[in-house]
N, C-alpha and C. Protein backbone atom coordinates (compact mmCIF):
# COMPACT_ATOMS: atom_id res chain seq x y z
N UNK A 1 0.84 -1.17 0.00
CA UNK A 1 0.00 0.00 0.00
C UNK A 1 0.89 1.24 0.00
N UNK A 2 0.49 2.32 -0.75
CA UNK A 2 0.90 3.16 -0.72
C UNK A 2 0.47 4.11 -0.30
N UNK A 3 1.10 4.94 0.75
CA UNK A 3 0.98 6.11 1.75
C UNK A 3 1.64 7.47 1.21
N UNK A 4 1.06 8.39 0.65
CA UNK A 4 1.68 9.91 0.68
C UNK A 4 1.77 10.44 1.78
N UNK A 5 2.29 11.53 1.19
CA UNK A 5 2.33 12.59 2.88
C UNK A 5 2.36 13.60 2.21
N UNK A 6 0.71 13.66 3.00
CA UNK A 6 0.68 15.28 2.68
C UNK A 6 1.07 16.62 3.10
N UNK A 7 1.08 17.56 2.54
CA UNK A 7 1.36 18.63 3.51
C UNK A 7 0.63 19.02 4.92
N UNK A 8 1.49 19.91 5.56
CA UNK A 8 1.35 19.90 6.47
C UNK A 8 0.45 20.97 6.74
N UNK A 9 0.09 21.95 6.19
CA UNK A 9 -1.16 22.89 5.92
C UNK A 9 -3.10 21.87 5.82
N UNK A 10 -2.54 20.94 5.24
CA UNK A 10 -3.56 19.85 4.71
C UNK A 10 -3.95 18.88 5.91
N UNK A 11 -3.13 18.59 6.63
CA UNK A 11 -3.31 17.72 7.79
C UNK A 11 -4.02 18.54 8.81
N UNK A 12 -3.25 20.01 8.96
CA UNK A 12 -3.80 21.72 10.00
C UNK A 12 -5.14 20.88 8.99
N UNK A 13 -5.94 21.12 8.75
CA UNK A 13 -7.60 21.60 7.44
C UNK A 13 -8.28 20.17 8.30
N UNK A 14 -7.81 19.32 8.06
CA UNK A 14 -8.25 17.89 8.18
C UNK A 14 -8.73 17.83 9.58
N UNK A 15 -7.65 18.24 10.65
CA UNK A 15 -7.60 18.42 12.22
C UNK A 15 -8.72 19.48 12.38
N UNK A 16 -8.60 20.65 11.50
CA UNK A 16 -9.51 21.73 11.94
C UNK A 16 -11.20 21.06 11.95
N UNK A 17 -11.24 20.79 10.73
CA UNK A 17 -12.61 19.73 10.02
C UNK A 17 -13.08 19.16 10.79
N UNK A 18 -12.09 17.77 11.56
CA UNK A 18 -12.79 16.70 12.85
C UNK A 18 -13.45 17.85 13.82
N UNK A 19 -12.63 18.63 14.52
CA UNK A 19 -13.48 19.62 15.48
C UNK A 19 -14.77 19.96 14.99
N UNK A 20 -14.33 20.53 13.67
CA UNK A 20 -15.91 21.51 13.45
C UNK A 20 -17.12 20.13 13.40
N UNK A 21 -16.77 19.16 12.82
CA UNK A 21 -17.75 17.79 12.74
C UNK A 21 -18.24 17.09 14.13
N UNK A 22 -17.02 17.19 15.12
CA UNK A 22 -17.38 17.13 16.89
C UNK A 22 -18.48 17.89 17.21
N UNK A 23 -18.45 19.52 16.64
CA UNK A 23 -18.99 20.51 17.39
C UNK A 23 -20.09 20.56 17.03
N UNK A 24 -20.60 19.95 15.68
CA UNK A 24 -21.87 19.43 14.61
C UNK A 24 -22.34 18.90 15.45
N UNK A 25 -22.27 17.28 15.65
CA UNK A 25 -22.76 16.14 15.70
C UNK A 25 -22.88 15.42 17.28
N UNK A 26 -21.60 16.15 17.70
CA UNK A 26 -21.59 15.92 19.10
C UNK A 26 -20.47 14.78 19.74
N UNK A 27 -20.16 14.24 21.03
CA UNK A 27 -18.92 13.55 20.56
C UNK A 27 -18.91 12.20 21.64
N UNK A 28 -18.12 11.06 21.20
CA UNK A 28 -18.64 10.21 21.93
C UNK A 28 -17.29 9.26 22.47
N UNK A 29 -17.39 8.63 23.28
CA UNK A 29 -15.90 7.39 23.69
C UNK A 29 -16.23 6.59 23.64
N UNK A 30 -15.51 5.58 23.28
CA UNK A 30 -15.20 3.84 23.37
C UNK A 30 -15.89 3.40 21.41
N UNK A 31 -15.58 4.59 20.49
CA UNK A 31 -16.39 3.52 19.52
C UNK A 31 -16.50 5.20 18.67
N UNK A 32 -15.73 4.53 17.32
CA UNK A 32 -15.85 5.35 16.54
C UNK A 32 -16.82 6.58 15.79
N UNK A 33 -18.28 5.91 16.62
CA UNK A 33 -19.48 6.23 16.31
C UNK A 33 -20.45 5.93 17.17
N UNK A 34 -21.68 6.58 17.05
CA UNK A 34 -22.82 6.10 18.44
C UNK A 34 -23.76 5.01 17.15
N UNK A 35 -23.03 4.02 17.61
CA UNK A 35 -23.72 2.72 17.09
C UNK A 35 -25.18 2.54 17.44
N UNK A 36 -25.84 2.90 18.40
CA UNK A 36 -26.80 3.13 18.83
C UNK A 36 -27.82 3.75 17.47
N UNK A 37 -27.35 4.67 17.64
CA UNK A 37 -28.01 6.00 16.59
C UNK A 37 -28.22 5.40 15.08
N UNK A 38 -26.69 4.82 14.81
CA UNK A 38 -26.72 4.75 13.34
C UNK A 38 -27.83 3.25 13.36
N UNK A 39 -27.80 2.52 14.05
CA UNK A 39 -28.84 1.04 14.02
C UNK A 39 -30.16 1.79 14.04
N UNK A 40 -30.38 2.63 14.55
CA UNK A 40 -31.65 3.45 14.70
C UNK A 40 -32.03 4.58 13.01
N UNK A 41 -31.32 4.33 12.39
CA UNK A 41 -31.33 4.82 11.31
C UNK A 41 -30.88 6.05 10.74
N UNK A 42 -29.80 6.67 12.04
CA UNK A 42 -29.41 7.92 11.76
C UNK A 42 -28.12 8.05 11.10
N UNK A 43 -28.16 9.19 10.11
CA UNK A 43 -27.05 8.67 8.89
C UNK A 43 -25.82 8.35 9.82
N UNK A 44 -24.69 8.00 9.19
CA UNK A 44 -23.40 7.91 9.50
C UNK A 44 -22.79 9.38 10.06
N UNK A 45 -23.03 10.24 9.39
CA UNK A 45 -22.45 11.46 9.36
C UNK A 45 -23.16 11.96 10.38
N UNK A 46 -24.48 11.43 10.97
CA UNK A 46 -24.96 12.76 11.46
C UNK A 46 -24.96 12.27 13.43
N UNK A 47 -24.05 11.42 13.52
CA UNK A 47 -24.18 10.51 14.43
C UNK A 47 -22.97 10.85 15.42
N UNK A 48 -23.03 11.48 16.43
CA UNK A 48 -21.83 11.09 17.63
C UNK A 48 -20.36 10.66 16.61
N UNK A 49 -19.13 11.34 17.23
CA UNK A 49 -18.33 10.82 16.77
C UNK A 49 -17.05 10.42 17.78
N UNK A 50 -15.97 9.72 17.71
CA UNK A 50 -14.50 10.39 18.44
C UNK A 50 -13.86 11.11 17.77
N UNK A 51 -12.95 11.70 18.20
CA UNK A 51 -12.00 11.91 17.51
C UNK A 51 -11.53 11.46 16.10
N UNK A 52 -11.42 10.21 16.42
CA UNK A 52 -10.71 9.28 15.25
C UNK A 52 -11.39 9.67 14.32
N UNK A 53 -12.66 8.94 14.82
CA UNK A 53 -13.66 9.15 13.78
C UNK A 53 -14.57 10.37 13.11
N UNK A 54 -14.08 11.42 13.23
CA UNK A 54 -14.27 13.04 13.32
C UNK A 54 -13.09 12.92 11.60
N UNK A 55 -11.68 12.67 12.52
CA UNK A 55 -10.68 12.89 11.32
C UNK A 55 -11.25 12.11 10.16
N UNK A 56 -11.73 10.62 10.40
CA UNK A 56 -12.35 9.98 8.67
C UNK A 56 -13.33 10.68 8.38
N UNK A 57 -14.23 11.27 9.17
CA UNK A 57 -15.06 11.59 8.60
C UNK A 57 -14.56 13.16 7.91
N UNK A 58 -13.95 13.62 8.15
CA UNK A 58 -12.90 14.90 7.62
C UNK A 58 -12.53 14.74 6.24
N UNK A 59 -11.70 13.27 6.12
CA UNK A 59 -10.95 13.12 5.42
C UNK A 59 -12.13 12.43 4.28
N UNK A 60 -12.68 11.10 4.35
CA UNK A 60 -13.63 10.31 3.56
C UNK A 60 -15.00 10.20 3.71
N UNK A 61 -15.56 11.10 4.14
CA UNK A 61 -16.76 11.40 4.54
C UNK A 61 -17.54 10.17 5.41
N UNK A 62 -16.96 9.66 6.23
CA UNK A 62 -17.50 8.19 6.99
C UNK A 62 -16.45 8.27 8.12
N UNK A 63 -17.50 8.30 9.45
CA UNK A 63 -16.44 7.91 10.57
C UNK A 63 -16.03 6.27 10.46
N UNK A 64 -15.20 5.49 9.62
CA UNK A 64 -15.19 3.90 9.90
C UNK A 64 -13.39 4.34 8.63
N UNK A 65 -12.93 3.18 8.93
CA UNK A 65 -11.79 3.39 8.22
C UNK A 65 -12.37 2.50 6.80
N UNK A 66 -11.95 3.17 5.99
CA UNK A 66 -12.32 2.94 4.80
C UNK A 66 -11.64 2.28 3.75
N UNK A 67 -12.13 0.92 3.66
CA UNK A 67 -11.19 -0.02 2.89
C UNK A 67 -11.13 0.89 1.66
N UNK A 68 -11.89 1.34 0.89
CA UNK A 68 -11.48 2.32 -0.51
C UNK A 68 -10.98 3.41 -0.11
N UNK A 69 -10.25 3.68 0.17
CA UNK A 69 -9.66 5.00 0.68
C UNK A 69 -8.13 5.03 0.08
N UNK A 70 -8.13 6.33 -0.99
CA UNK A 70 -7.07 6.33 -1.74
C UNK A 70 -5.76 6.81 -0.80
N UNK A 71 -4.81 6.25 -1.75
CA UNK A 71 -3.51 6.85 -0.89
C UNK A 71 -3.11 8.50 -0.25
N UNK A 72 -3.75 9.22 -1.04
CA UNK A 72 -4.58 10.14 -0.73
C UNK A 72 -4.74 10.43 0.81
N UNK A 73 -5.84 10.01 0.48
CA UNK A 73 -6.59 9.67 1.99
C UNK A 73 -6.11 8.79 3.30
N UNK A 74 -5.71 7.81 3.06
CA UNK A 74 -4.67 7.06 3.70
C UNK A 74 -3.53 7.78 4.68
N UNK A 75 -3.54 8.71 3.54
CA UNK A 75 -1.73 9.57 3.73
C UNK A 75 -2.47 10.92 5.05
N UNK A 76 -3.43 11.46 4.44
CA UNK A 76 -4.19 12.34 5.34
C UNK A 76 -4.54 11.71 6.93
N UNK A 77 -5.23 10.58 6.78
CA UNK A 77 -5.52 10.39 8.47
C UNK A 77 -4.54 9.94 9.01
N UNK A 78 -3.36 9.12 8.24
CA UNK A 78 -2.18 8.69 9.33
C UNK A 78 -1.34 10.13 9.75
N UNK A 79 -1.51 10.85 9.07
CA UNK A 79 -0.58 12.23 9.49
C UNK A 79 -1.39 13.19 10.11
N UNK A 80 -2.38 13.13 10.54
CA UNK A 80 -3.10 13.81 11.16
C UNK A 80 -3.13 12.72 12.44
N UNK A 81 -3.67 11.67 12.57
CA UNK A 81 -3.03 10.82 13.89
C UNK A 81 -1.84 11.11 14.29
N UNK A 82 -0.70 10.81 13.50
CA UNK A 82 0.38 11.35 14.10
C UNK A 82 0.83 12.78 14.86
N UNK A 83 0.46 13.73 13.79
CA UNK A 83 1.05 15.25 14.22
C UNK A 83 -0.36 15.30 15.58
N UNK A 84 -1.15 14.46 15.95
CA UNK A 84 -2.38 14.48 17.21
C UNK A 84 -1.09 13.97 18.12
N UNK A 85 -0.77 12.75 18.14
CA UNK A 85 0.24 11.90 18.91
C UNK A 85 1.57 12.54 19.15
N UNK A 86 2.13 13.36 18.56
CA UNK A 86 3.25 14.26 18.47
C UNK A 86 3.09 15.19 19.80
N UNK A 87 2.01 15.87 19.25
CA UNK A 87 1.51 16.89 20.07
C UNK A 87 1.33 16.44 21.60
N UNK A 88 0.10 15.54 21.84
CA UNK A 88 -0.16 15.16 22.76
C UNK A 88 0.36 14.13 23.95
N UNK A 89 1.31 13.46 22.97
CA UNK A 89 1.76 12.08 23.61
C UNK A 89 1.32 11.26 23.69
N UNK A 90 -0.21 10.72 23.30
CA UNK A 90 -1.20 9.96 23.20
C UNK A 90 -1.59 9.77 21.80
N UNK A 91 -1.80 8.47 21.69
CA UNK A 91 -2.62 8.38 20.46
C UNK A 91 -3.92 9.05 20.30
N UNK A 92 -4.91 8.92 19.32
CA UNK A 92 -5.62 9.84 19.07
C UNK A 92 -6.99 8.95 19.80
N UNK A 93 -6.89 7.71 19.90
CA UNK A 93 -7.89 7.26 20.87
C UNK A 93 -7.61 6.98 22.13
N UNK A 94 -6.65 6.67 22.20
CA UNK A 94 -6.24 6.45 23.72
C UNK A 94 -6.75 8.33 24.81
N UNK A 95 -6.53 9.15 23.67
CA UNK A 95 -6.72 10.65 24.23
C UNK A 95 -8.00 10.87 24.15
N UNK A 96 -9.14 9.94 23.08
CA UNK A 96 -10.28 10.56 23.75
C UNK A 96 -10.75 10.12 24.77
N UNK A 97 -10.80 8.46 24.77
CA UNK A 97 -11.66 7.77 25.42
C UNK A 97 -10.72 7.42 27.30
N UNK A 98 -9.62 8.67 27.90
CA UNK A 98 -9.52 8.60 29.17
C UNK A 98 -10.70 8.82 29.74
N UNK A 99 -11.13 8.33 30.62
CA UNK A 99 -12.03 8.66 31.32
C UNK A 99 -12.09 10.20 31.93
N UNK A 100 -13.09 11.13 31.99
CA UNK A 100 -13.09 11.83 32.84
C UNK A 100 -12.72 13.31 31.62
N UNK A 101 -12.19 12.99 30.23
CA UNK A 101 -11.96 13.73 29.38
C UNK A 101 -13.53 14.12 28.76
N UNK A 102 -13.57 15.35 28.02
CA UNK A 102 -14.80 16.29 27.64
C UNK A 102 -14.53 16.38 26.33
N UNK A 103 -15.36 16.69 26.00
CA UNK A 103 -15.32 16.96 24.41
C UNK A 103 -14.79 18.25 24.23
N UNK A 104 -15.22 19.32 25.14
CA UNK A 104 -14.11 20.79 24.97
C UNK A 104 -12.78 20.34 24.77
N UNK A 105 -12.33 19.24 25.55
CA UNK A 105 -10.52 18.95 25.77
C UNK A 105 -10.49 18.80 24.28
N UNK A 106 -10.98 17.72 24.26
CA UNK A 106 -10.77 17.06 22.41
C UNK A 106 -10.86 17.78 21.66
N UNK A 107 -11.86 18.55 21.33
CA UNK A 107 -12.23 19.95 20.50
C UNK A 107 -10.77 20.92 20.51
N UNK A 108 -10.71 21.43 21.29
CA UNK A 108 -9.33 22.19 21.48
C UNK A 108 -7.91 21.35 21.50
N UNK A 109 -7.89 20.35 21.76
CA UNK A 109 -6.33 20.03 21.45
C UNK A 109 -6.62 19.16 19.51
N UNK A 110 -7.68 18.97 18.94
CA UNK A 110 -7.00 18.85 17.58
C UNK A 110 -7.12 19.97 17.48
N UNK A 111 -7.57 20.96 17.62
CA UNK A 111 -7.66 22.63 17.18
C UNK A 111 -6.07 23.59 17.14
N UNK A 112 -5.53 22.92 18.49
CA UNK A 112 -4.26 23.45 18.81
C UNK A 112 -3.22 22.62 18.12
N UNK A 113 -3.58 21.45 17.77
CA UNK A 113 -2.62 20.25 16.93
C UNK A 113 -2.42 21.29 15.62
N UNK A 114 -3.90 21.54 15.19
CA UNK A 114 -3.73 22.01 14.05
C UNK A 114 -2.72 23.61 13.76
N UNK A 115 -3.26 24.17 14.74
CA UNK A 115 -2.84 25.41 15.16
C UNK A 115 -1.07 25.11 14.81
N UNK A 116 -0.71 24.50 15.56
CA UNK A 116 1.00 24.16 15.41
C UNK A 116 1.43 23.47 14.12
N UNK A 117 0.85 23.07 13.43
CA UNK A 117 1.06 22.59 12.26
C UNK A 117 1.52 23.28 11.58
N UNK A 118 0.34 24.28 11.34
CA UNK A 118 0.31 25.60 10.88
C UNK A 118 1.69 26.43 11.14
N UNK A 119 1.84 27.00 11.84
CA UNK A 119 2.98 27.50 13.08
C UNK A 119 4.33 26.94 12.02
N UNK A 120 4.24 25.63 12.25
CA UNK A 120 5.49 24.41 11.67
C UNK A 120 5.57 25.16 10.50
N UNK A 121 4.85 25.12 9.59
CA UNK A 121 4.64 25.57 8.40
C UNK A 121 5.06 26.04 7.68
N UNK A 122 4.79 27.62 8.76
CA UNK A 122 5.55 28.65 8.33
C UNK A 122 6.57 29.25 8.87
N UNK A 123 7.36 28.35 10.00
CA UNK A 123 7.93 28.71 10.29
C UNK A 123 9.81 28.63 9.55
């Protein structure tokens, strides 16, 4: 398989995106999605997300990792996991689903992930 890497302006967009899709839909732990909701017939998109699943849905319009998902795309959520994990020291699920964490936390640290990206950038 082949993995690009995208820029780093592009990964900042991707990170910014999951937030604004958190701040949509609303946000959830232990599960990429409120499985609940979507069995109940509510689209994919319009359903509770994590983190993780904020960034696919950013990147491929579906919180679930996406066996068709071009290298492209591929290249986008692993570098946006990463520059999350960089930042934080945590993976990008291990950081939502601590217990006792809010969706403000999550909201603002991919916001600030992205923020530094940015920063990186141009610096």
């Amino acid at each position: 398989m082949i993995i690009l890497e995208p820029a780093e302006a592009e990964v900042a967009d991707v990170l910014d995106k999951a937030a604004d899709h958190i701040e949509l839909v609303d946000w959830i732990q232990g599960s990429m999605y409120d499985q609940e909701r979507a069995d109940a017939g509510i689209p994919l998109t319009e359903c509770p997300v994590c983190a993780d699943g904020a960034i696919h849905v950013a990147v491929h319009g579906k919180p679930v990792h996406a066996v068709d998902a071009t290298p492209r795309e591929d290249g986008l959520v692993l570098h946006a996991e990463l520059a999350f994990l960089e930042r934080v020291g945590s993976s990008i699920s291990l950081f939502n689903d601590t217990a006792g964490r809010t969706m403000a936390v999550v909201v603002q640290e991919l916001r600030d992930t992205a923020k530094a990206l940015r920063a990186g950038a141009t610096a």
